[in-house]
N, C-alpha and C. Protein backbone atom coordinates (compact mmCIF):
# COMPACT_ATOMS: atom_id res chain seq x y z
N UNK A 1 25.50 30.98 -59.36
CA UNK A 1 24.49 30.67 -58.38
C UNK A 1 23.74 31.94 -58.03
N UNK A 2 22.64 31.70 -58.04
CA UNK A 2 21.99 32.99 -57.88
C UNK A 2 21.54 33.21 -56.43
N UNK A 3 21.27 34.71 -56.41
CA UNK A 3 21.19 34.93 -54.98
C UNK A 3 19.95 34.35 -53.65
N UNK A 4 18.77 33.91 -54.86
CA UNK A 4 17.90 33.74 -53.85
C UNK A 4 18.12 31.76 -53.38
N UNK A 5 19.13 31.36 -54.46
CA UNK A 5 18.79 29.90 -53.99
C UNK A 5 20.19 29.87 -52.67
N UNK A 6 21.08 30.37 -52.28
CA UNK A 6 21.55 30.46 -51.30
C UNK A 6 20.83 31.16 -50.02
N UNK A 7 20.23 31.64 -49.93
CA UNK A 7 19.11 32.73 -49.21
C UNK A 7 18.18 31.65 -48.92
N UNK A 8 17.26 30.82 -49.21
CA UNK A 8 16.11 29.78 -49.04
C UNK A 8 16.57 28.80 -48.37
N UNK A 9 17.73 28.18 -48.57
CA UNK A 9 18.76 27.09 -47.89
C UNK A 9 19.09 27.60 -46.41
N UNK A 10 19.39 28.97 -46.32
CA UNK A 10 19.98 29.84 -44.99
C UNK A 10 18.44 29.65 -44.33
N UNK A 11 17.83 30.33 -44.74
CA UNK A 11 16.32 30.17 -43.60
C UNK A 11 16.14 29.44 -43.49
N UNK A 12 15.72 28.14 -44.49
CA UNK A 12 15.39 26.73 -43.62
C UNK A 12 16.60 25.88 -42.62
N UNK A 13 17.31 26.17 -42.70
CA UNK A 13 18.36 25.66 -41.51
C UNK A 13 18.38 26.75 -40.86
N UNK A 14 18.24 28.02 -40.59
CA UNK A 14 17.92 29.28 -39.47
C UNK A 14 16.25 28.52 -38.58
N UNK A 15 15.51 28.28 -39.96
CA UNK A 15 13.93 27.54 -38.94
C UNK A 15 13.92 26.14 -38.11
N UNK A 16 14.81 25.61 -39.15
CA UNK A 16 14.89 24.29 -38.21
C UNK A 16 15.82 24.22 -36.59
N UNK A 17 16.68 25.05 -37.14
CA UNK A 17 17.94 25.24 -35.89
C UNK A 17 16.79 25.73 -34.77
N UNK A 18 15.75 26.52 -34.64
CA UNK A 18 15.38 26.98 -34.00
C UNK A 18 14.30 26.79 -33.13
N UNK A 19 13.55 25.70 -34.33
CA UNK A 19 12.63 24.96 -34.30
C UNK A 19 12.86 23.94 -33.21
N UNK A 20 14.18 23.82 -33.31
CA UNK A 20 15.02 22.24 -32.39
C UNK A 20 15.64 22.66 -31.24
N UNK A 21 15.61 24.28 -30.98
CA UNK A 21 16.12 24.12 -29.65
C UNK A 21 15.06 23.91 -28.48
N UNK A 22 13.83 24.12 -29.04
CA UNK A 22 12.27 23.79 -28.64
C UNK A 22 11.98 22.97 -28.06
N UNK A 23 12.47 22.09 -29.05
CA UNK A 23 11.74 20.82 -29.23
C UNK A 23 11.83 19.93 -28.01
N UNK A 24 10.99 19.22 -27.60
CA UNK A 24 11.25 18.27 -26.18
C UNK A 24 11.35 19.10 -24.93
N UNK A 25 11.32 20.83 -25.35
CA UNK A 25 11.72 21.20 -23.39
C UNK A 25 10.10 21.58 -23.11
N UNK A 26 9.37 21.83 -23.95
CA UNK A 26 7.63 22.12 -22.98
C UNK A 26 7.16 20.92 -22.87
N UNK A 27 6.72 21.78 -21.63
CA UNK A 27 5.29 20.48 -20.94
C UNK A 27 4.67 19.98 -21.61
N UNK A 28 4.15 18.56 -21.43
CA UNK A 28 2.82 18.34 -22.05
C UNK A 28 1.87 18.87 -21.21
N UNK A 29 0.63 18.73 -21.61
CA UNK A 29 -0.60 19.33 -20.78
C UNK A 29 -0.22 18.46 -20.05
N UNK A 30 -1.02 19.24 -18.11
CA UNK A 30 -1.76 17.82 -17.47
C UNK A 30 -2.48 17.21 -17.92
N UNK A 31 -2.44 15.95 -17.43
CA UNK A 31 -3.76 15.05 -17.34
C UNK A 31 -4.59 15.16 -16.22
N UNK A 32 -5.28 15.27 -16.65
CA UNK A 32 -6.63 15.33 -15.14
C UNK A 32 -7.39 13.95 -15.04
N UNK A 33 -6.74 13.35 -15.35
CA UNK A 33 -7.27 11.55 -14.63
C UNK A 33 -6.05 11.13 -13.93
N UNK A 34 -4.94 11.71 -14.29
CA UNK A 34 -3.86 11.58 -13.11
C UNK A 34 -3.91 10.95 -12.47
N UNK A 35 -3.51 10.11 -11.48
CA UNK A 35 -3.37 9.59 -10.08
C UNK A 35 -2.68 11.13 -9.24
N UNK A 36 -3.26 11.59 -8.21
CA UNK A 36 -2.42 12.48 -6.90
C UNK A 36 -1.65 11.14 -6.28
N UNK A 37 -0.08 11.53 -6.43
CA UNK A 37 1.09 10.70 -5.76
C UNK A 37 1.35 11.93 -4.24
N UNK A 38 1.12 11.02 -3.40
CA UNK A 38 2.21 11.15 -1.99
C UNK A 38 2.41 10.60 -1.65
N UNK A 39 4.15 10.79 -1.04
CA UNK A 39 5.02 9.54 -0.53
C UNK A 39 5.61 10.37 0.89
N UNK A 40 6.11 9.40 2.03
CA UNK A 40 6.86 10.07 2.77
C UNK A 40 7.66 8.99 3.18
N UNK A 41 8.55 9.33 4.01
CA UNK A 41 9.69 8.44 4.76
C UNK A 41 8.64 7.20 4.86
N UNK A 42 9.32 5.73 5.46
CA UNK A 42 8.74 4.39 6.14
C UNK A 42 9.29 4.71 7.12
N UNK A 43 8.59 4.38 7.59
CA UNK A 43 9.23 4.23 9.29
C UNK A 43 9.43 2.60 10.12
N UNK A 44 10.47 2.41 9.99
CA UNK A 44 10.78 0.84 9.88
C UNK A 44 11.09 0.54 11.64
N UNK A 45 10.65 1.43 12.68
CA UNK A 45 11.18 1.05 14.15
C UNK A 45 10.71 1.89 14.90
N UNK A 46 9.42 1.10 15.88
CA UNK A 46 9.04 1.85 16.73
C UNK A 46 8.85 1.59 17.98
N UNK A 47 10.31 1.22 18.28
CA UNK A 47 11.07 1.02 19.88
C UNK A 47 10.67 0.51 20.71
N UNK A 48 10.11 -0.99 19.91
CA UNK A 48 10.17 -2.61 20.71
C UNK A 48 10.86 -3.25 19.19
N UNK A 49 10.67 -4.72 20.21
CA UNK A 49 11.09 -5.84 18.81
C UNK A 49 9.87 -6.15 18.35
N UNK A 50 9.37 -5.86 16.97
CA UNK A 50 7.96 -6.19 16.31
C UNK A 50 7.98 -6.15 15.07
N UNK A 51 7.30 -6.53 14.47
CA UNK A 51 7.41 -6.22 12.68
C UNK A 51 6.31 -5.07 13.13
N UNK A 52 7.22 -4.40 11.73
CA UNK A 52 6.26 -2.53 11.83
C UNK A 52 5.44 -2.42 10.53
N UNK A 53 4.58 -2.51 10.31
CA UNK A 53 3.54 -2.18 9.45
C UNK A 53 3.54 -0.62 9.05
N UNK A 54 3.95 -0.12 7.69
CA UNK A 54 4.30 1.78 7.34
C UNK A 54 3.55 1.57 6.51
N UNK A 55 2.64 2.45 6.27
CA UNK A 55 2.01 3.33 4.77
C UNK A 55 2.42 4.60 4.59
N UNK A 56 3.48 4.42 3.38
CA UNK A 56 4.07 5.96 3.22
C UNK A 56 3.98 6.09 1.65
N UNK A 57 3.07 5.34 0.80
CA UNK A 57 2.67 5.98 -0.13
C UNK A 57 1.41 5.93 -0.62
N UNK A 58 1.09 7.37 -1.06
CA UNK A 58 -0.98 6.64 -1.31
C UNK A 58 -0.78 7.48 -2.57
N UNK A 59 -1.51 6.69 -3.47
CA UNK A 59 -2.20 7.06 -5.07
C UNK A 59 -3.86 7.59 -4.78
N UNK A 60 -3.96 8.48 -5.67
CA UNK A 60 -5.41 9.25 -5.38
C UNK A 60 -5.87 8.57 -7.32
N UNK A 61 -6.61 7.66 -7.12
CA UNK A 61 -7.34 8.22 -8.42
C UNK A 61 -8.69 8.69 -8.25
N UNK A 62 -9.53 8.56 -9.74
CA UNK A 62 -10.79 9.56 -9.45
C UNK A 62 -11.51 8.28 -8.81
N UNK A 63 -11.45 7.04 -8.97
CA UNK A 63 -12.50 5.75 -8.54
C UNK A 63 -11.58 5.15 -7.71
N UNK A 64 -10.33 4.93 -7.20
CA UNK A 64 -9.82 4.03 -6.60
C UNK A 64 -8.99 5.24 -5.40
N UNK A 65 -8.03 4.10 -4.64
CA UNK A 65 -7.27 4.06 -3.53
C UNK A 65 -6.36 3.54 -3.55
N UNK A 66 -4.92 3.88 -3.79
CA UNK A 66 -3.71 2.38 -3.56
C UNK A 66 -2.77 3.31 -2.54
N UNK A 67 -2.69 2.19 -1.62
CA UNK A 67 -2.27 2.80 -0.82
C UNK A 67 -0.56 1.71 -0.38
N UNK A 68 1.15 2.52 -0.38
CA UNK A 68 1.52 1.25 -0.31
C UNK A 68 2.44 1.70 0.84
N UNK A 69 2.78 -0.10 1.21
CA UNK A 69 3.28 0.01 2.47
C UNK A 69 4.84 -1.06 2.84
N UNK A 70 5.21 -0.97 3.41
CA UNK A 70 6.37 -1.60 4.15
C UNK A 70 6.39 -2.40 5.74
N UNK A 71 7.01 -3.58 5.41
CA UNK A 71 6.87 -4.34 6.25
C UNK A 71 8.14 -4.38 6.65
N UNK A 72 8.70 -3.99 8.11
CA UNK A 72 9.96 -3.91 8.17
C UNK A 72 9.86 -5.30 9.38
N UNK A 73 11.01 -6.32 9.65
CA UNK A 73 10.99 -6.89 10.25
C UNK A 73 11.67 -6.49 11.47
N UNK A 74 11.76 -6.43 13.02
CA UNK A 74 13.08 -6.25 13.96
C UNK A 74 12.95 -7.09 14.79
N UNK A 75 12.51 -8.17 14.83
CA UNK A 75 12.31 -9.40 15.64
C UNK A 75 13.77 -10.18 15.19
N UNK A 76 14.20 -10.99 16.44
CA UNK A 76 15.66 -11.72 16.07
C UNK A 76 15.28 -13.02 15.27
N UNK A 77 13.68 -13.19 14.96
CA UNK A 77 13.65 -14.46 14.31
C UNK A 77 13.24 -14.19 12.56
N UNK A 78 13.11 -14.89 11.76
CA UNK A 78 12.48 -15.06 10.69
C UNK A 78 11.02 -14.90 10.47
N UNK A 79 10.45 -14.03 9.41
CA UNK A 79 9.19 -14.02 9.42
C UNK A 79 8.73 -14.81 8.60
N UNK A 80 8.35 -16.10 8.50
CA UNK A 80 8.34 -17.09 6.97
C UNK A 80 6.70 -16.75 6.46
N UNK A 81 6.02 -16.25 6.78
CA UNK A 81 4.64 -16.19 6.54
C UNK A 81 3.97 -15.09 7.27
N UNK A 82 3.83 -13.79 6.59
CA UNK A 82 2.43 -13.11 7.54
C UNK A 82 1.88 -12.21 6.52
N UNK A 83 0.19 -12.64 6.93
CA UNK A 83 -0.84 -11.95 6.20
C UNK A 83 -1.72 -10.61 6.97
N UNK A 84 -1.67 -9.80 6.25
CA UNK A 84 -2.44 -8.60 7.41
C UNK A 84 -3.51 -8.07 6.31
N UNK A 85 -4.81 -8.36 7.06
CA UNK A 85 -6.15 -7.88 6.30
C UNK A 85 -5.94 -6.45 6.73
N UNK A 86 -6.52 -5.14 5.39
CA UNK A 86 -6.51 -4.14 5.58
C UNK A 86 -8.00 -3.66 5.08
N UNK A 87 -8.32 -3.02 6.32
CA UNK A 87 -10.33 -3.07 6.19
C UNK A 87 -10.68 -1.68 6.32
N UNK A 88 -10.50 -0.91 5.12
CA UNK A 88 -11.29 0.30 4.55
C UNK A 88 -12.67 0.38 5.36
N UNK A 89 -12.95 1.51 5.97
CA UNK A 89 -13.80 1.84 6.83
C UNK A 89 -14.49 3.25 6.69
N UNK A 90 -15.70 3.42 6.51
CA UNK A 90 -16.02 4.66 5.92
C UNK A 90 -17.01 5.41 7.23
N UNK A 91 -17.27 6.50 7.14
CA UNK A 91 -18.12 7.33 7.95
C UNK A 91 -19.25 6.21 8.53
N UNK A 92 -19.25 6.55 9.90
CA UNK A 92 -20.34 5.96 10.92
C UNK A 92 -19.79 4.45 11.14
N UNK A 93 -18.12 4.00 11.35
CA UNK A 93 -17.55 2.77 11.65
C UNK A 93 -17.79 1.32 10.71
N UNK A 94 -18.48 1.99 8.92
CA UNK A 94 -19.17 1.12 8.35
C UNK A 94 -17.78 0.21 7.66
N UNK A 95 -17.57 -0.75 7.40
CA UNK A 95 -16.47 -2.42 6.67
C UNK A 95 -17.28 -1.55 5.44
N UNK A 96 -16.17 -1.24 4.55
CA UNK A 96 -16.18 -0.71 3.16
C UNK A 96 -15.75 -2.32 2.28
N UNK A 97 -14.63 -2.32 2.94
CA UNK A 97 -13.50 -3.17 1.68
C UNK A 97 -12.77 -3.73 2.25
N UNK A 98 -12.34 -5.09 2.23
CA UNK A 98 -11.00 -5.42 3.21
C UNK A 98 -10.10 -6.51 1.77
N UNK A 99 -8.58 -6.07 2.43
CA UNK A 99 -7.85 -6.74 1.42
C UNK A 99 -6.88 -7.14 2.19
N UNK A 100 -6.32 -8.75 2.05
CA UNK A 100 -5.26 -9.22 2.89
C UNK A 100 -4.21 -9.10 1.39
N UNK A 101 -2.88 -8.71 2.71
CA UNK A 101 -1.60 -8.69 1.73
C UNK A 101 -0.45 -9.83 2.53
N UNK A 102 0.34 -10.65 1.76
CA UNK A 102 1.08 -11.64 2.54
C UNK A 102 2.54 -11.10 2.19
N UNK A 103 3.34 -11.11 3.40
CA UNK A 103 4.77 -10.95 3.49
C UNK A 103 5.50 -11.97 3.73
N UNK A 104 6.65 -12.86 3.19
CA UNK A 104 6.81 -13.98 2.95
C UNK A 104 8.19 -13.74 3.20
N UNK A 105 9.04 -14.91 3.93
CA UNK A 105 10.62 -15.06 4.14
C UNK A 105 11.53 -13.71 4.15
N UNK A 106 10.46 -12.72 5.19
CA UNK A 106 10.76 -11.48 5.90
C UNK A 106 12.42 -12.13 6.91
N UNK A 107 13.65 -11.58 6.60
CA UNK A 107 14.86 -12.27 7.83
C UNK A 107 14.36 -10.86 8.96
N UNK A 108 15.00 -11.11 9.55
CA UNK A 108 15.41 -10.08 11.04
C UNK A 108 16.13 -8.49 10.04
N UNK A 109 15.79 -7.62 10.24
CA UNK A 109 16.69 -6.32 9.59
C UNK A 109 16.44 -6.08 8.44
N UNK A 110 15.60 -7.07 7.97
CA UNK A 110 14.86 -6.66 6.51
C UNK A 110 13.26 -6.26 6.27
N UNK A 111 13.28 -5.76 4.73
CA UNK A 111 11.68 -5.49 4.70
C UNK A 111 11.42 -5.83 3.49
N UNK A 112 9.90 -5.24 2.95
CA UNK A 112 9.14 -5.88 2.32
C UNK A 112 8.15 -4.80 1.75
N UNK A 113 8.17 -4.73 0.56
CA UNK A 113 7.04 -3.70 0.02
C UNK A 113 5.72 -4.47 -0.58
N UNK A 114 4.65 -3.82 -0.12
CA UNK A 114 3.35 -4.27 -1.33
C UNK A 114 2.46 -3.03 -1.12
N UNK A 115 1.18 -3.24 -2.22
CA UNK A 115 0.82 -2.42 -2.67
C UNK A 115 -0.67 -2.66 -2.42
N UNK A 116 -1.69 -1.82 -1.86
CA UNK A 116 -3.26 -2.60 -1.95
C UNK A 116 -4.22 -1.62 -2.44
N UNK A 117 -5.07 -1.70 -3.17
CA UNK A 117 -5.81 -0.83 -4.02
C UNK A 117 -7.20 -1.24 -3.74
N UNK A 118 -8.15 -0.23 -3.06
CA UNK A 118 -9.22 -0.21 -2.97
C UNK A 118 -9.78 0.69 -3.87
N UNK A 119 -10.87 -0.40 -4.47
CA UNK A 119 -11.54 0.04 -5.76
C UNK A 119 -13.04 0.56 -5.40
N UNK A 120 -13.23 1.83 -6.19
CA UNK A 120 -14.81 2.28 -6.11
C UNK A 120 -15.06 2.65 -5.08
N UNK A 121 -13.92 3.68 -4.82
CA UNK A 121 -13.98 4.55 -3.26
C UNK A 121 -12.84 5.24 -3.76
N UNK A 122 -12.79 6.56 -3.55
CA UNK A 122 -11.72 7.86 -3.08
C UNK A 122 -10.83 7.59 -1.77
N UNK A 123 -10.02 7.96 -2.02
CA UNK A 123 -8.83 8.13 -0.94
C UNK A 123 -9.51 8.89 0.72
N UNK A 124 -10.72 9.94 0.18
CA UNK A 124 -10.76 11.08 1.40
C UNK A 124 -12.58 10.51 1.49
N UNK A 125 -13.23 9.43 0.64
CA UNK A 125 -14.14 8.90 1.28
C UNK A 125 -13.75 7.58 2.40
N UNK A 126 -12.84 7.55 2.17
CA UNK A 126 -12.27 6.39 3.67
C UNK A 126 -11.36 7.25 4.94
N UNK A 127 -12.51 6.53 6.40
CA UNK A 127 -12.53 7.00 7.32
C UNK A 127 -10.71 6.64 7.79
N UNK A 128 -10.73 5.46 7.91
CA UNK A 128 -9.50 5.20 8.40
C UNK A 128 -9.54 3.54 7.86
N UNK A 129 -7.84 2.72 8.15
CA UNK A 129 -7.76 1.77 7.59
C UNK A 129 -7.68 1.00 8.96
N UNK A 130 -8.57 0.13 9.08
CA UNK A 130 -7.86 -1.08 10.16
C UNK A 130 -7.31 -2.28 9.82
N UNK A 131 -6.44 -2.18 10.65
CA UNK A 131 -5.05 -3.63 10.20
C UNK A 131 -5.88 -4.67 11.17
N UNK A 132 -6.24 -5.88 10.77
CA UNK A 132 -6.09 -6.49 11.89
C UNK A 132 -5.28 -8.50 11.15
N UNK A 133 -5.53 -9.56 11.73
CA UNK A 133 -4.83 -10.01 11.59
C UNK A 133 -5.44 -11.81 11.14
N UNK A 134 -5.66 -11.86 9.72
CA UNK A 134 -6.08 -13.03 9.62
C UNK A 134 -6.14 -14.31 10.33
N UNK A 135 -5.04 -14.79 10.66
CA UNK A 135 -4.39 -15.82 11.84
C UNK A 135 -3.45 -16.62 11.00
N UNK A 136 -2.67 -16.10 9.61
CA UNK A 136 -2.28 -16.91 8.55
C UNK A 136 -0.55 -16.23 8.73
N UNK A 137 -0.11 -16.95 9.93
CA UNK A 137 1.78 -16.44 10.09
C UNK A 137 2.53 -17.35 10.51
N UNK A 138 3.52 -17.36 10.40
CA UNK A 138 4.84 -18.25 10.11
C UNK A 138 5.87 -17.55 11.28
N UNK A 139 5.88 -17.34 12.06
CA UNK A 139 7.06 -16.49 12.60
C UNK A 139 7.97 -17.45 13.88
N UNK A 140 9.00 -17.07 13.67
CA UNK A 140 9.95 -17.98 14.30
C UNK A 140 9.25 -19.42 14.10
N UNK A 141 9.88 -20.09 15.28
CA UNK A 141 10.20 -21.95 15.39
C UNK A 141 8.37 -22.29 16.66
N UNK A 142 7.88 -21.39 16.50
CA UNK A 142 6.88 -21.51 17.15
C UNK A 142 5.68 -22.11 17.14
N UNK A 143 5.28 -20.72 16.01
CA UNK A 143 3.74 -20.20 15.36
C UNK A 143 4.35 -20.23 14.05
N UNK A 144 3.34 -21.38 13.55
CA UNK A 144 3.05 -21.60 12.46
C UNK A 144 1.56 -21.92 11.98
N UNK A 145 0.83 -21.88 10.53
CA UNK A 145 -0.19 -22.42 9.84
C UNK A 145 -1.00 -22.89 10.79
N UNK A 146 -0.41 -23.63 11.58
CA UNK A 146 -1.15 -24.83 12.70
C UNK A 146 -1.80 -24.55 13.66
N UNK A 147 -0.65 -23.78 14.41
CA UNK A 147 -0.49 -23.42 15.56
C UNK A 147 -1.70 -21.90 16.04
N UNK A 148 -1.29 -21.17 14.86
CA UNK A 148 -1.73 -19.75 14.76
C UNK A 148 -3.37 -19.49 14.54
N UNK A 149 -4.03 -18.91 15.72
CA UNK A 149 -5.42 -18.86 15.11
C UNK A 149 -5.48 -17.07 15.07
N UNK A 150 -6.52 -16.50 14.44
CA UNK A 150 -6.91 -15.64 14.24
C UNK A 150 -6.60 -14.62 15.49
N UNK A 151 -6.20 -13.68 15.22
CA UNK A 151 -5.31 -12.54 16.81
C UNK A 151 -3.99 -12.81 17.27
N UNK A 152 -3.85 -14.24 16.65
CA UNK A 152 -1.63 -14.75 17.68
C UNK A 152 -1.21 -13.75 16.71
N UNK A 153 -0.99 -13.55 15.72
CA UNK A 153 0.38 -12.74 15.21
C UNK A 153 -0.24 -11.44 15.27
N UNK A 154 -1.33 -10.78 15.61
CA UNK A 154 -1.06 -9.22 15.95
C UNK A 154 -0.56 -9.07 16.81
N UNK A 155 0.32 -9.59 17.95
CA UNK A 155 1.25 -9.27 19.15
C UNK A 155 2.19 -9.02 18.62
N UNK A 156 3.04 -9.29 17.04
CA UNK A 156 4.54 -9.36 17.21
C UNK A 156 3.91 -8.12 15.94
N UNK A 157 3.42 -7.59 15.42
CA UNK A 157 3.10 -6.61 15.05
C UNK A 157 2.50 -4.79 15.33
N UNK A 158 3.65 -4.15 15.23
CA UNK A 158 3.65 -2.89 15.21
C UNK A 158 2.80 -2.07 14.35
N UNK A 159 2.09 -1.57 13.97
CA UNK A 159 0.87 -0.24 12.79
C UNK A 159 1.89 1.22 13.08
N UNK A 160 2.82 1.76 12.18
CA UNK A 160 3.16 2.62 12.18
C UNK A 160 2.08 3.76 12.13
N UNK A 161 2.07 4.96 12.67
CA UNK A 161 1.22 6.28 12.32
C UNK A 161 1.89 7.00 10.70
N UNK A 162 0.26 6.91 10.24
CA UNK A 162 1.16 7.52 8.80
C UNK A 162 0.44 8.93 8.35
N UNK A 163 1.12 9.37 7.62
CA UNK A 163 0.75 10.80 6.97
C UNK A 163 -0.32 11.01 6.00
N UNK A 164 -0.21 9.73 5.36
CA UNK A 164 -0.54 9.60 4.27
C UNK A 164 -2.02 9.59 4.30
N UNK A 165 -2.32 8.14 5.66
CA UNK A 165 -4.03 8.14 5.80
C UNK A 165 -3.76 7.43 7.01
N UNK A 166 -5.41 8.02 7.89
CA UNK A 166 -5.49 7.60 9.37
C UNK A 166 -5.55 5.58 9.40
N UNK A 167 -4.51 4.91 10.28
CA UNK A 167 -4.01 3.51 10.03
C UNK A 167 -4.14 3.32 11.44
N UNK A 168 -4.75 2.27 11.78
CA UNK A 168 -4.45 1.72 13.48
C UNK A 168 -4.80 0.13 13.42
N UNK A 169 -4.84 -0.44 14.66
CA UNK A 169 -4.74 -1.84 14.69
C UNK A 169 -6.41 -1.88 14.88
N UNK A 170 -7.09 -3.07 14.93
CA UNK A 170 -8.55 -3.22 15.57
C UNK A 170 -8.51 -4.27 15.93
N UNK A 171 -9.21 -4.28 17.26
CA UNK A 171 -9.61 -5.53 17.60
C UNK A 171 -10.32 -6.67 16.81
N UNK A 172 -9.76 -7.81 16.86
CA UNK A 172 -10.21 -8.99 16.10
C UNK A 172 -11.09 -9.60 17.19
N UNK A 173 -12.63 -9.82 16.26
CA UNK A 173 -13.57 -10.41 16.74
C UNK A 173 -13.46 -11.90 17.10
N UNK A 174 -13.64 -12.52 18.28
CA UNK A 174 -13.15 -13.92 18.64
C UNK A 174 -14.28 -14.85 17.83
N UNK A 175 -14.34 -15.65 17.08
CA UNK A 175 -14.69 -16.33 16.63
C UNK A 175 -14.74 -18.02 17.69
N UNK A 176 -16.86 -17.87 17.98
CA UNK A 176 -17.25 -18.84 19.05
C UNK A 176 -17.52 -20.27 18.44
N UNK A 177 -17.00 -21.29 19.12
CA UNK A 177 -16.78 -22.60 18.93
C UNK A 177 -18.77 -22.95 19.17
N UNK A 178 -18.99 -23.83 18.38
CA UNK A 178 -20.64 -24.24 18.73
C UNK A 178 -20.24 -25.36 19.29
N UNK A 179 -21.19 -25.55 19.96
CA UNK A 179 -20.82 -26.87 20.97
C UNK A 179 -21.81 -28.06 20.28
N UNK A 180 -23.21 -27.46 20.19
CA UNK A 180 -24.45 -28.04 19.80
C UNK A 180 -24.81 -28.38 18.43
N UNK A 181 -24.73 -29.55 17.45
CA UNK A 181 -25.18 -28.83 16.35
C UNK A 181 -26.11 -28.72 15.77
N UNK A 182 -27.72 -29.31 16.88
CA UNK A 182 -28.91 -28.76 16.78
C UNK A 182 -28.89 -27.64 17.00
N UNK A 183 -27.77 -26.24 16.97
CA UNK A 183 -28.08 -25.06 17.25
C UNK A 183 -27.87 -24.76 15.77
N UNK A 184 -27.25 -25.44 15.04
CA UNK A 184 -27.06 -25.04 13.47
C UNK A 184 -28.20 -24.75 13.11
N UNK A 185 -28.58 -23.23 11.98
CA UNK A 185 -29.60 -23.43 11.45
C UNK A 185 -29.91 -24.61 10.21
N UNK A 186 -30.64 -25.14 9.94
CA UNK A 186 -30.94 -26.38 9.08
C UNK A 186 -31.51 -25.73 7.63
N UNK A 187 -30.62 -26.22 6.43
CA UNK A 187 -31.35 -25.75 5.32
C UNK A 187 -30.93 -26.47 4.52
């Protein structure tokens, strides 16, 4: 056997051995279309009995917003139904975007994750989010579908303060009964 064909065999298993301790530990590049992830604690209790509304995680993309949240229940009853419109609001108090999310057969001590994504807006072009309250909840032996008009279930609802992005409750506009219906416009 001659000397160089033992010698050619040694380096390529010296290159590969070496080649492979490499392999798989570098980074890939970033991506710069990324989503920016931040998350922080939920905060599931804020010292009444209420369901607590948390946003403790927001996605940054370059065109969108997802922002997600937790529905913790601490009421002694069942939550069988509740919907909470969330109304993206931009500089000068302007209705950007609104998206209802429904939390469904919430018990007492439990919670509930979802997720809502406002599209064709940045995270830091929205002023703040207002929660307010379709009139579409199920809670206890009470208020139900029927019963419930637009504003009853924001009472048993808490808006946690979040880190993530400025969140508060808003007043729901009362919606006026016409009495007349020659006041209808005609078309």
């Amino acid at each position: 056997m001659s000397k160089h064909s033992i010698i050619v065999p040694a380096l390529a298993a010296a290159a590969l051995i070496a080649g492979c301790s490499t392999w798989g530990t570098q980074e890939p590049p970033p991506n710069p279309n990324a989503p920016k992830v931040s998350r922080s604690d939920a905060v599931t209790n804020t010292g009444r009995k209420s369901v607590v509304v948390s946003v403790h995680m927001k996605k940054e993309f370059p065109d969108a917003c997802m922002l997600g949240m937790t529905v913790t229940n601490n009421l002694d009853v069942k939550v069988t139904n509740l919907s909470i419109r969330l109304t993206a609001y931009i500089s000068g108090n302007v209705k950007y975007d609104a998206i209802t999310r429904n939390f469904t057969e919430v018990k007492p001590t439990e919670s509930q994750y979802r997720e809502a994504t406002f599209t064709q807006i940045k995270c830091s072009e929205i002023d703040f989010i207002g929660v307010t309250d379709p009139g579409r909840c199920a809670i206890g032996a009470d208020m139900n579908r029927f019963t419930a008009a637009p504003g009853d279930c924001a009472k048993f609802v808490d808006v946690a303060i979040s880190p993530q992005i400025t969140i508060r409750k808003v007043s729901q506009p009362k919606v006026e009964a016409v009495d007349d219906v020659s006041a209808l416009p005609s078309g």
